[in-house]
C-alpha atoms as a PDB file:
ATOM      1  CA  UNK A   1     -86.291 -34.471 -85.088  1.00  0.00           C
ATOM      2  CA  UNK A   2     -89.702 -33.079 -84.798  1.00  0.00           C
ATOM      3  CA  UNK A   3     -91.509 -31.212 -88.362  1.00  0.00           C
ATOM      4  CA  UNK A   4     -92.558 -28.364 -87.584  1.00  0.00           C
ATOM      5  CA  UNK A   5     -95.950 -27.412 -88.991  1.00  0.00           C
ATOM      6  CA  UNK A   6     -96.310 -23.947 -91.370  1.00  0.00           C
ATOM      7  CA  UNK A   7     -99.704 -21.333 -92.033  1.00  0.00           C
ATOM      8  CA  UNK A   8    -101.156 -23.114 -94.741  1.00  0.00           C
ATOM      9  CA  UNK A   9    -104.721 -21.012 -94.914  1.00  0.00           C
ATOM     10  CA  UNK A  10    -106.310 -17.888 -92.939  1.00  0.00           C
ATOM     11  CA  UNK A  11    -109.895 -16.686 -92.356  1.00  0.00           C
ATOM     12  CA  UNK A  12    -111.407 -14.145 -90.472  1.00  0.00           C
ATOM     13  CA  UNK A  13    -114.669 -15.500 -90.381  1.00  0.00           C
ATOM     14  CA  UNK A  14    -117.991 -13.757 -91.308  1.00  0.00           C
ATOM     15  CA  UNK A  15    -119.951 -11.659 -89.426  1.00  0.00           C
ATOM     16  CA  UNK A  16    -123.206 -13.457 -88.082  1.00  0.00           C
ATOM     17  CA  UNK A  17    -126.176 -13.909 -85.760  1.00  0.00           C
ATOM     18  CA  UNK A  18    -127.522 -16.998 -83.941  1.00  0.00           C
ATOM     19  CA  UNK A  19    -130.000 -18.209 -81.350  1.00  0.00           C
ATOM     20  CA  UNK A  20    -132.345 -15.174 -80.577  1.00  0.00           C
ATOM     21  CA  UNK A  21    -129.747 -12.395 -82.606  1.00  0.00           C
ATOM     22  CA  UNK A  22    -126.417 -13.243 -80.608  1.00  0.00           C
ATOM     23  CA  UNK A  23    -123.788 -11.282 -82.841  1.00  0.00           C
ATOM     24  CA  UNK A  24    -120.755 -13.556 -84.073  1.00  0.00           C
ATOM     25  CA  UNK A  25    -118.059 -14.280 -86.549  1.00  0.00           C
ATOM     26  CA  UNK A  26    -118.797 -17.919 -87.558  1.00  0.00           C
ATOM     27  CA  UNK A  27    -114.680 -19.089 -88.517  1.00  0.00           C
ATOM     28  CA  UNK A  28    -115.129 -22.727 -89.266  1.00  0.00           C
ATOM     29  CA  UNK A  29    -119.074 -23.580 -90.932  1.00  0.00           C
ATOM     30  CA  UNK A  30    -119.174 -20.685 -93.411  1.00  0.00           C
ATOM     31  CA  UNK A  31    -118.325 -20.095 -97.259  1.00  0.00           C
ATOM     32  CA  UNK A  32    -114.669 -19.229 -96.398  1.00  0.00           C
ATOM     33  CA  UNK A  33    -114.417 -22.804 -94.226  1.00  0.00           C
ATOM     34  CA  UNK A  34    -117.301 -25.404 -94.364  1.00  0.00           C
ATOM     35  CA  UNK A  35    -115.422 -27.872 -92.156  1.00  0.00           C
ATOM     36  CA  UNK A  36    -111.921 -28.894 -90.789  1.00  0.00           C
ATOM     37  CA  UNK A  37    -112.268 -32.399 -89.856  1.00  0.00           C
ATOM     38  CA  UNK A  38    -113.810 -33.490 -87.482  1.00  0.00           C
ATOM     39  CA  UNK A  39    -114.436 -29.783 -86.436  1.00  0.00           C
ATOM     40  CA  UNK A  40    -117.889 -28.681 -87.757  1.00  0.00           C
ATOM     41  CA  UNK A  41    -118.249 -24.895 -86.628  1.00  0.00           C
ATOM     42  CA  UNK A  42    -116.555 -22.490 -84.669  1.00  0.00           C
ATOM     43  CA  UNK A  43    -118.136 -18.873 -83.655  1.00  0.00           C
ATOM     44  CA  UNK A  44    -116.732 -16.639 -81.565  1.00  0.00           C
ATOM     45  CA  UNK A  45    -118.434 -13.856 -79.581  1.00  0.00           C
ATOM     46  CA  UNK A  46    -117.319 -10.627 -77.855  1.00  0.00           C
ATOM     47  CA  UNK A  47    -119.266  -7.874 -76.764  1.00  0.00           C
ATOM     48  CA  UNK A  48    -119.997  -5.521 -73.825  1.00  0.00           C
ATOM     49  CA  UNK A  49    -123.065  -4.474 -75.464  1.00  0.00           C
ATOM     50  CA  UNK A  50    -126.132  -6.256 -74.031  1.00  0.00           C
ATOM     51  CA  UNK A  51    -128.393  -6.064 -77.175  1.00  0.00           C
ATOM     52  CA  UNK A  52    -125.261  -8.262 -78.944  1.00  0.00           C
ATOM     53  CA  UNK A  53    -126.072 -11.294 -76.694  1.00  0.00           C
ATOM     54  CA  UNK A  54    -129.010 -10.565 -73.938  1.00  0.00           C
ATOM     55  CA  UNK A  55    -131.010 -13.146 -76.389  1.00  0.00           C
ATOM     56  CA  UNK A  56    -128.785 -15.854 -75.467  1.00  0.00           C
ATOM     57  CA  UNK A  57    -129.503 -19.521 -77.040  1.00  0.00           C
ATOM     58  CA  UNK A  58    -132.689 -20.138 -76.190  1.00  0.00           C
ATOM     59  CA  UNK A  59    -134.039 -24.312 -75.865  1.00  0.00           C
ATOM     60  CA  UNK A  60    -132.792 -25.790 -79.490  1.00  0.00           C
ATOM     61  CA  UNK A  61    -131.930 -29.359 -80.613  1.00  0.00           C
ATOM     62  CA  UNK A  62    -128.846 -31.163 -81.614  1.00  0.00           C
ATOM     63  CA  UNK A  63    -127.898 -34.607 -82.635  1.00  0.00           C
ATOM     64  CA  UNK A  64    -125.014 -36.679 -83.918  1.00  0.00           C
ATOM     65  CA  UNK A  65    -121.948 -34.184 -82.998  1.00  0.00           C
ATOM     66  CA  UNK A  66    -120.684 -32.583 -79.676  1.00  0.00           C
ATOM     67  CA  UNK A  67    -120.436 -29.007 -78.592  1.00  0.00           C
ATOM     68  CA  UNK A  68    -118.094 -26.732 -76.424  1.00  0.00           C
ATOM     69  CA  UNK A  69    -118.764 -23.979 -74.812  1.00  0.00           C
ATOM     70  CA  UNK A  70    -115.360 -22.303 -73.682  1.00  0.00           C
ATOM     71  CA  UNK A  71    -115.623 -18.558 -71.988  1.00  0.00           C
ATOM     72  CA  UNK A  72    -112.458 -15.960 -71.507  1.00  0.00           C
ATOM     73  CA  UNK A  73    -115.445 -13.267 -69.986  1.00  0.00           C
ATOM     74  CA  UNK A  74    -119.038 -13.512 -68.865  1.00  0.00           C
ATOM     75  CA  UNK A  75    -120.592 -15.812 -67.446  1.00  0.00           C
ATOM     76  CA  UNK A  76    -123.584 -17.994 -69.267  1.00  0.00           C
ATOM     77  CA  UNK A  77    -126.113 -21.039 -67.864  1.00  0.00           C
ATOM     78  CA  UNK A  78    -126.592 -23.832 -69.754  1.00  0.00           C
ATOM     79  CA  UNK A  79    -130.255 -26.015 -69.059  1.00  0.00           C
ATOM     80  CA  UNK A  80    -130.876 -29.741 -71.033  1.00  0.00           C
ATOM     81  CA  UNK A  81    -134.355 -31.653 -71.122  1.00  0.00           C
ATOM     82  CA  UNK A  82    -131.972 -34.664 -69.023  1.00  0.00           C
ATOM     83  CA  UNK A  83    -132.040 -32.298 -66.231  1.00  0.00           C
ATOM     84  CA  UNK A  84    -128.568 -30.802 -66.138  1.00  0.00           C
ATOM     85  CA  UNK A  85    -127.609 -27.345 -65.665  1.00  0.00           C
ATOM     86  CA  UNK A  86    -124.544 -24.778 -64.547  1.00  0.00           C
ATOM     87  CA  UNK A  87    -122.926 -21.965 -65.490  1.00  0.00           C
ATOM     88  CA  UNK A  88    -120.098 -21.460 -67.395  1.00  0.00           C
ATOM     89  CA  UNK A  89    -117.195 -18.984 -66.315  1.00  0.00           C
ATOM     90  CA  UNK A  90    -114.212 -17.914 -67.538  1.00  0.00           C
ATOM     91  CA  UNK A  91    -111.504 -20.059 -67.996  1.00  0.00           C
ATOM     92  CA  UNK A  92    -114.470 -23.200 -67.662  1.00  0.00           C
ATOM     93  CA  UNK A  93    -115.463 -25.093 -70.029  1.00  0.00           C
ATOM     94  CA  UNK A  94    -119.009 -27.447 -71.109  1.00  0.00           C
ATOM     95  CA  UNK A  95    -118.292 -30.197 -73.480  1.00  0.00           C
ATOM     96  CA  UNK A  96    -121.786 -31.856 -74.337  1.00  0.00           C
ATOM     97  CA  UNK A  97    -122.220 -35.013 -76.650  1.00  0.00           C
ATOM     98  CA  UNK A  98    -125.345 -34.656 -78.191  1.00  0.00           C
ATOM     99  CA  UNK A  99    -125.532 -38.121 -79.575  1.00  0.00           C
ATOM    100  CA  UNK A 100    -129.092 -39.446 -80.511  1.00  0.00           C
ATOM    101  CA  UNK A 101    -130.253 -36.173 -79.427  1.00  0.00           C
ATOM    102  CA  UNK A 102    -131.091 -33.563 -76.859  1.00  0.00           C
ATOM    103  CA  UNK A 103    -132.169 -30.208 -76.443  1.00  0.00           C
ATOM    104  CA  UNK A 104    -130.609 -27.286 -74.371  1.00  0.00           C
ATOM    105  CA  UNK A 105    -130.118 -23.752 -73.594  1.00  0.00           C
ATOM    106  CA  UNK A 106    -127.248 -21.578 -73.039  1.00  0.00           C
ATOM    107  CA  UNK A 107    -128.464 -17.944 -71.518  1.00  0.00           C
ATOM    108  CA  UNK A 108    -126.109 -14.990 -70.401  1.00  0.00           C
ATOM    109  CA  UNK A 109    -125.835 -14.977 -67.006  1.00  0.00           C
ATOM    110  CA  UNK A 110    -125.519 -11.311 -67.125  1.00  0.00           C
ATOM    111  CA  UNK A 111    -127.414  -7.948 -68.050  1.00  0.00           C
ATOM    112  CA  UNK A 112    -124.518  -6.202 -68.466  1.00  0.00           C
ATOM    113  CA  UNK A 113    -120.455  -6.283 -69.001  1.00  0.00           C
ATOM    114  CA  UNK A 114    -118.266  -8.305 -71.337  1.00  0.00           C
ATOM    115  CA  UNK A 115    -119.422 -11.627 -72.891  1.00  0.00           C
ATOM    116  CA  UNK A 116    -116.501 -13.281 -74.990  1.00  0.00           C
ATOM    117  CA  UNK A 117    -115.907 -17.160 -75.926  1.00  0.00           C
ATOM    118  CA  UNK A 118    -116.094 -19.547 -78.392  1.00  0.00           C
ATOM    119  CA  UNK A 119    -118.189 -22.533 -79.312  1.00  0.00           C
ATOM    120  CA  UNK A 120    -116.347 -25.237 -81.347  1.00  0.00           C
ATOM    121  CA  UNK A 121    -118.999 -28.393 -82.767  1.00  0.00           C
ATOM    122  CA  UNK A 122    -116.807 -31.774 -83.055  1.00  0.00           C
ATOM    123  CA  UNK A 123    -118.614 -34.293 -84.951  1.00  0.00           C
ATOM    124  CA  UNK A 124    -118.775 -37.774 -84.044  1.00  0.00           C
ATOM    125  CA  UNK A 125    -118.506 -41.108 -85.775  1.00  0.00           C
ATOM    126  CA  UNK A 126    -121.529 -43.013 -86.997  1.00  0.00           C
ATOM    127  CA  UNK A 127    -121.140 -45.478 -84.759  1.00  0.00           C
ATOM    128  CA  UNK A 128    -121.413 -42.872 -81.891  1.00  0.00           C
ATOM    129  CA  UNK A 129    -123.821 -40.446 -83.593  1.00  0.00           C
ATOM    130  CA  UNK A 130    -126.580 -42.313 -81.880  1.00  0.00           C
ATOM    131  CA  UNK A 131    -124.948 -42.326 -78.373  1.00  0.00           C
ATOM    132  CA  UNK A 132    -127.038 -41.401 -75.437  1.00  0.00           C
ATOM    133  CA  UNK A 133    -126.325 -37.634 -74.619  1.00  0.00           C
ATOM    134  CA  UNK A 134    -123.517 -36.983 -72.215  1.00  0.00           C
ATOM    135  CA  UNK A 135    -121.776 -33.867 -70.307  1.00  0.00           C
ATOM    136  CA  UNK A 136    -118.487 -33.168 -69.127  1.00  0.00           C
ATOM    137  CA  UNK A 137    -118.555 -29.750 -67.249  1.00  0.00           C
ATOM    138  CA  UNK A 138    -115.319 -28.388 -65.322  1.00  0.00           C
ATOM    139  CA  UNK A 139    -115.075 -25.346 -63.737  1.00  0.00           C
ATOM    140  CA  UNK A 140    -112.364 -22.575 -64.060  1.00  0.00           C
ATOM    141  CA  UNK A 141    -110.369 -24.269 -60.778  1.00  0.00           C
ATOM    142  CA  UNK A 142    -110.436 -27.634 -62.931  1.00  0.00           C
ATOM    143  CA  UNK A 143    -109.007 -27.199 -65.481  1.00  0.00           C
ATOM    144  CA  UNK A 144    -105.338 -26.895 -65.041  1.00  0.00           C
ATOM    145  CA  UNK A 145    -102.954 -24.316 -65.926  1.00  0.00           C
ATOM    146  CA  UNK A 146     -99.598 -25.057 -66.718  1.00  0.00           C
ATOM    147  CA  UNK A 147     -97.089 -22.429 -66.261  1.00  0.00           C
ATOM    148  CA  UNK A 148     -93.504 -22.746 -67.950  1.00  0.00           C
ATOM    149  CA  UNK A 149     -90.313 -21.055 -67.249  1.00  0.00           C
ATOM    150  CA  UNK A 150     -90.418 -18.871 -69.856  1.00  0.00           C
ATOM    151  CA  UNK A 151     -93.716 -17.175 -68.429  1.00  0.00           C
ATOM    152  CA  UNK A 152     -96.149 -19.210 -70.734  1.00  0.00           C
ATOM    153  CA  UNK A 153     -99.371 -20.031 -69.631  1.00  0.00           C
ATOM    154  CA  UNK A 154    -101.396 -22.616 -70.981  1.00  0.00           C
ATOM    155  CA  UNK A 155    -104.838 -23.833 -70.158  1.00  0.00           C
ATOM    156  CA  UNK A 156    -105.168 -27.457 -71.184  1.00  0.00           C
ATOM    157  CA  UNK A 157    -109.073 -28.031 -71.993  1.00  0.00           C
ATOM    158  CA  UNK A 158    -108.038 -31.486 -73.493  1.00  0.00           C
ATOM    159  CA  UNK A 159    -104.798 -33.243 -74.284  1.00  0.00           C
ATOM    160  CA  UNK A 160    -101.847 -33.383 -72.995  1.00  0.00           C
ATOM    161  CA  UNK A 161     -99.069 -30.782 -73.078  1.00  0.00           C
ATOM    162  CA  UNK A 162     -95.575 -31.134 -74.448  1.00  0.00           C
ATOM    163  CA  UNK A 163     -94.498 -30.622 -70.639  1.00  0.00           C
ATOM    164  CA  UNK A 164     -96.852 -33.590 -69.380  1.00  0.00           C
ATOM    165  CA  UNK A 165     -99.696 -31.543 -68.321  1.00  0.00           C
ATOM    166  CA  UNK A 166    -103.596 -33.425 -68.881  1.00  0.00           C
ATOM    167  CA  UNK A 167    -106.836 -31.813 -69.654  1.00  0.00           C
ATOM    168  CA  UNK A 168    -109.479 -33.184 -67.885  1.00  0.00           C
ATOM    169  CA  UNK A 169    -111.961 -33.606 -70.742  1.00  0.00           C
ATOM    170  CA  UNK A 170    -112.137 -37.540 -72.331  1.00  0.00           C
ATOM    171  CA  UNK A 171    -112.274 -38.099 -76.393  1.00  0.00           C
ATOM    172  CA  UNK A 172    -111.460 -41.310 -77.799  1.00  0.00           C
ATOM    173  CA  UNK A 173    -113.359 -40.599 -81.109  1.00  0.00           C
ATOM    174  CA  UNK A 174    -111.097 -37.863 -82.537  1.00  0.00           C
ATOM    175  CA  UNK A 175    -108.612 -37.955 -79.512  1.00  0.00           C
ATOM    176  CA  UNK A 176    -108.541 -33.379 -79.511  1.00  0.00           C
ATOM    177  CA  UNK A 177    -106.310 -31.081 -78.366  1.00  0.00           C
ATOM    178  CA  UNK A 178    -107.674 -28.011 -76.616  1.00  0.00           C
ATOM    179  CA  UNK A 179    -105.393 -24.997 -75.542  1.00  0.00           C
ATOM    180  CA  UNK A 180    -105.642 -21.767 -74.200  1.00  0.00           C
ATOM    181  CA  UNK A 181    -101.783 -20.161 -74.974  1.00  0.00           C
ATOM    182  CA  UNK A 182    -100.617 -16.766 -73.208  1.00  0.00           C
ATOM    183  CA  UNK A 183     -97.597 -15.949 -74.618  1.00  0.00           C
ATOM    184  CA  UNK A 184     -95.284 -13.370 -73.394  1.00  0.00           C
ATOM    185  CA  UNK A 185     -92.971 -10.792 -75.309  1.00  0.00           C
ATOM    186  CA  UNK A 186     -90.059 -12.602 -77.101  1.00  0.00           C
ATOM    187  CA  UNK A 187     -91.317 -16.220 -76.082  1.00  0.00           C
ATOM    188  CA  UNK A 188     -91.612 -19.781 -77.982  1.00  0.00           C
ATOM    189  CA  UNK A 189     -94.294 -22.153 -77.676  1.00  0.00           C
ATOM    190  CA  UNK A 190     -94.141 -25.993 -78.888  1.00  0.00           C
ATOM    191  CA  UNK A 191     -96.384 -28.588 -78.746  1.00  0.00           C
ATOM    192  CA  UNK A 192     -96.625 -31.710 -80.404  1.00  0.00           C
ATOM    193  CA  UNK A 193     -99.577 -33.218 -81.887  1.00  0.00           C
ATOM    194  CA  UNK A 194    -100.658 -35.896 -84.235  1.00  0.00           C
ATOM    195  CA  UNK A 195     -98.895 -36.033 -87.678  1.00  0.00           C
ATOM    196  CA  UNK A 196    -102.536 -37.122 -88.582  1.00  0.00           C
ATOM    197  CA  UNK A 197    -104.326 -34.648 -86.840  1.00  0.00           C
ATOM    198  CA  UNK A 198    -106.109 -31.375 -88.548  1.00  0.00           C
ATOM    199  CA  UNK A 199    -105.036 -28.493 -86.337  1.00  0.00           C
ATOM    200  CA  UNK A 200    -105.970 -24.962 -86.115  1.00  0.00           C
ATOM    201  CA  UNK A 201    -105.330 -21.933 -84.179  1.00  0.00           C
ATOM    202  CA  UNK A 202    -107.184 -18.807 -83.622  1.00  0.00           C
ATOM    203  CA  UNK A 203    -105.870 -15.252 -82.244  1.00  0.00           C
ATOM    204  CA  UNK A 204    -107.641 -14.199 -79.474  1.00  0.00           C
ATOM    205  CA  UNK A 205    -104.795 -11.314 -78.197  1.00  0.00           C
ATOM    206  CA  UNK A 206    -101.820  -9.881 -80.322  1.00  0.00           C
ATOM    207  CA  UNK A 207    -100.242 -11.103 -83.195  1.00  0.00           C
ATOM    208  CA  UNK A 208     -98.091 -14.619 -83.689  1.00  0.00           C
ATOM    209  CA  UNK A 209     -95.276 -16.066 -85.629  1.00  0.00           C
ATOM    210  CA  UNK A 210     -95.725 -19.641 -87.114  1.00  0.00           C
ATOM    211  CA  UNK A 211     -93.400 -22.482 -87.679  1.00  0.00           C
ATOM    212  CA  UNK A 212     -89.902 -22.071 -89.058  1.00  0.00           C
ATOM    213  CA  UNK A 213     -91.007 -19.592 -91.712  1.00  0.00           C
ATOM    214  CA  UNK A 214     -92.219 -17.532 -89.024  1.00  0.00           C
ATOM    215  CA  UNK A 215     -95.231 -16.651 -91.060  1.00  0.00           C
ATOM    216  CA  UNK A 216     -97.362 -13.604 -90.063  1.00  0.00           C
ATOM    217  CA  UNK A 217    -100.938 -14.737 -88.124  1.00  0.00           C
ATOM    218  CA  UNK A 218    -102.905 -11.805 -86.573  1.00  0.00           C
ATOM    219  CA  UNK A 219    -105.554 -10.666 -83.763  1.00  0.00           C
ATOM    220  CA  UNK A 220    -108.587 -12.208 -84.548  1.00  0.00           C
ATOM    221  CA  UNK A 221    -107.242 -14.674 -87.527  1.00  0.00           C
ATOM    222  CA  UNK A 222    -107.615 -18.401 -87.487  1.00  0.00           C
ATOM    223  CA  UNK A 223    -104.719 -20.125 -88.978  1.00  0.00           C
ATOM    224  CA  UNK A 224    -104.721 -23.645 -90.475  1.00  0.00           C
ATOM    225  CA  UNK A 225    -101.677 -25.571 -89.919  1.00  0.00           C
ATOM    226  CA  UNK A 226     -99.755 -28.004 -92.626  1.00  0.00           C
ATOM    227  CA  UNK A 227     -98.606 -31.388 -92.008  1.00  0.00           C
ATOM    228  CA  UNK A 228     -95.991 -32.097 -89.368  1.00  0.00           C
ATOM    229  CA  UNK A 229     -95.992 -33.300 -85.526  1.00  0.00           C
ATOM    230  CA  UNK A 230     -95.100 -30.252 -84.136  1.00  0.00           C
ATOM    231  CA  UNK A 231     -96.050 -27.098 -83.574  1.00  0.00           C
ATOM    232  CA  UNK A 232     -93.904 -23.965 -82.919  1.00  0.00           C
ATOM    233  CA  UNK A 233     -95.301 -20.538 -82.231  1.00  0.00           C
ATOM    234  CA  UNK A 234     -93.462 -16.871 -81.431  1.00  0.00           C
ATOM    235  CA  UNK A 235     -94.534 -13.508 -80.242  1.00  0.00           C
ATOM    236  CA  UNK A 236     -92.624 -10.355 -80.500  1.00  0.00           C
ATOM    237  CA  UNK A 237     -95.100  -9.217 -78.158  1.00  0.00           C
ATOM    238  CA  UNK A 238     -97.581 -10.363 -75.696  1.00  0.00           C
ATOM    239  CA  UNK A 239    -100.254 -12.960 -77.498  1.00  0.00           C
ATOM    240  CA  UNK A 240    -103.090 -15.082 -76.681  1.00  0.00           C
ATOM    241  CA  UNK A 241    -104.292 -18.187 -78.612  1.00  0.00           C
ATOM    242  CA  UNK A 242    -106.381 -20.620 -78.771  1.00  0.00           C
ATOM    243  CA  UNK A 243    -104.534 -24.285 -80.156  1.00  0.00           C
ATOM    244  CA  UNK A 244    -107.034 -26.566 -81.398  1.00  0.00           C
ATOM    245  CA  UNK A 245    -106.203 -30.064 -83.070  1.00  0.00           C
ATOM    246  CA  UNK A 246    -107.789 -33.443 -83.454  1.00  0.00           C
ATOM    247  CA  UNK A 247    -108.052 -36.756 -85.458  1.00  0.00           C
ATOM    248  CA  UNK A 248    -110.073 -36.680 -88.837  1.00  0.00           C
ATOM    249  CA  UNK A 249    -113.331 -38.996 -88.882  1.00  0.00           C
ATOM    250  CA  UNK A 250    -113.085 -38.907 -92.842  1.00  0.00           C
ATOM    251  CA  UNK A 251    -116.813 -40.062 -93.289  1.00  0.00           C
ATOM    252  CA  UNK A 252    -119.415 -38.300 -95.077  1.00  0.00           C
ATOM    253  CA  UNK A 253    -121.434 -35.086 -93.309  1.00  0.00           C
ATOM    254  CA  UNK A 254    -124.532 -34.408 -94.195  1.00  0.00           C
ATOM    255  CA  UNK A 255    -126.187 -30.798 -92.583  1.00  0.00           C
ATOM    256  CA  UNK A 256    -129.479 -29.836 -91.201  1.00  0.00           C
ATOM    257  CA  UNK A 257    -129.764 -26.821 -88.773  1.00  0.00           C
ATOM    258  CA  UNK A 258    -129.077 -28.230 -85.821  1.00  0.00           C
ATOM    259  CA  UNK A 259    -128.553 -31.632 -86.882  1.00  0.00           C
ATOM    260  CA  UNK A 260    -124.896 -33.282 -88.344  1.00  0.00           C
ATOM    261  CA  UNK A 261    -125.364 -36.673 -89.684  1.00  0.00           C
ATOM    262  CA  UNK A 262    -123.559 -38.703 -92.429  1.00  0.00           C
ATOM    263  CA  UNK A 263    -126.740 -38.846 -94.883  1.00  0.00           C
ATOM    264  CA  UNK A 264    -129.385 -36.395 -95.897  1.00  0.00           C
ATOM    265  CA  UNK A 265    -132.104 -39.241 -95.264  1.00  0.00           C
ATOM    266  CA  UNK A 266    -130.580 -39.337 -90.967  1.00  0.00           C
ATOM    267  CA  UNK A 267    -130.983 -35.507 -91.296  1.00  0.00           C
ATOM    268  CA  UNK A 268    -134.444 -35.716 -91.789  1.00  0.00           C
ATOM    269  CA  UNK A 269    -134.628 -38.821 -89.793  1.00  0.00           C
ATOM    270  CA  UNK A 270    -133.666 -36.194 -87.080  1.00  0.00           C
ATOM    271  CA  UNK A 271    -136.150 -33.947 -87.877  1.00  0.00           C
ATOM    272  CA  UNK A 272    -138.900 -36.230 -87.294  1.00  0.00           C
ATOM    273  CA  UNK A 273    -137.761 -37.438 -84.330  1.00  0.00           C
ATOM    274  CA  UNK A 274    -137.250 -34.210 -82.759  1.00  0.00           C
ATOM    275  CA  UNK A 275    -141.230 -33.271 -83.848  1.00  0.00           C
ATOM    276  CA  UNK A 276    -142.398 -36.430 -82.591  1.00  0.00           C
ATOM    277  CA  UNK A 277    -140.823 -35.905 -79.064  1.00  0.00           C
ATOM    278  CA  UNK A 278    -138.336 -38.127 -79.097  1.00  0.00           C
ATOM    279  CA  UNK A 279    -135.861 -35.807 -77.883  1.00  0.00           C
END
């Protein structure tokens, strides 16, 4: 018999700015949540006002974690110094492994309209930190959606889904889970996951009832989950979510701007590097 897991914390973030004034709420990397291992950050953006994102991300380092870039509206281009670029649409996804360290862009592809997504950092192991930089890009039409008989909808970034379905993105370090849940009126959803694994989910539409308490998680909230190897979700009405879950590194972290290492000293190793041009 599966455990379900219950609402053990909420947050609703802080209000914030990045890159060249891009208004967020930063959910996971502030003084409400430093860190849910192995997830470093996670901001979330939504606007239809130009001047909250027109600045975009311009060129910036990273090293020794990996970003996502998932969008539910807009549409934004990403550029690297290792000669990649796309654009990102809704319902598409960029997963980028930083490793020993590269630097990129992400613009709006767009002068006016709605911009809304999410970018989630997952840190890496040391013995990967140093990895050479890698991408896994998949448009809208690759990623799969998985449609149940109860009217669910569920687009599987990574994982696997309790009804077989695969994401196409590949993580042996932390082995995540990476949903995008519609919900309709009256409906359950379950999913298993690691009993190891730190899980989260965040509110993107409506409001949700968690685990076999039913406990109370609303628009816009990000919910930590308890222990368990299940998780069960409700909705008296139509919801959205996004289910997020992976393995714990349990190493040190050690911060620097754009740079997530396990000790202050390959922090400022970073820094160094990245003024020497060895980016």
């Amino acid at each position: 018999m599966k455990n379900n897991r219950e609402l053990l914390q909420t947050t609703s973030g802080i209000a914030a700015s990045d890159g060249d004034g891009v208004k967020l709420t930063r959910i996971i990397g502030s003084q409400e949540l430093n860190v849910l291992d192995p997830f470093l950050l996670l901001d979330a953006f939504e606007s239809d006002n130009p001047h909250d994102y027109i600045g975009g991300f311009p060129s910036h380092p990273h090293r020794g974690f990996e970003t996502v870039t998932y969008l539910l509206a807009g549409r934004m281009r990403h550029k690297d110094n290792a000669g990649n670029e796309g654009v990102i649409e809704p319902g598409g996804v960029q997963w980028m492994t930083a490793g020993k360290g590269i630097v990129h862009s992400e613009m709006p592809e767009q002068e006016n309209g709605l911009l809304m997504g999410f970018q989630l950092w997952v840190n890496l192991p040391a013995a990967a930190k140093m990895s050479e930089p890698a991408y896994q890009e998949f448009s809208p039409d690759r990623v799969p959606l998985e449609q149940r008989q109860n009217g669910t909808l569920v687009r599987v970034i990574s994982g696997t889904t309790s009804e077989g379905t695969r994401g196409p993105v590949q993580n042996s370090y932390v082995k995540p889970t990476y949903m995008d849940v519609t919900l309709p009126a009256g409906a359950d959803f379950k999913q298993v996951v690691g009993a190891s694994d730190n899980a989260f989910i965040f509110v993107t539409e409506g409001n949700l009832l968690i685990g076999d308490s039913r406990q109370h998680l609303g628009h816009r909230e990000l919910g930590i989950l308890g222990e368990g190897d299940q998780i069960t979700v409700s909705a008296n009405a139509s919801a959205r979510f996004l289910l997020v879950a992976g393995q714990p590194l349990n190493e040190p972290i050690a911060r620097g701007g754009p740079f997530v290492m396990n000790t202050k000293a390959e922090v400022m190793q970073a820094f160094t590097d990245y003024q020497n041009g060895q980016f």
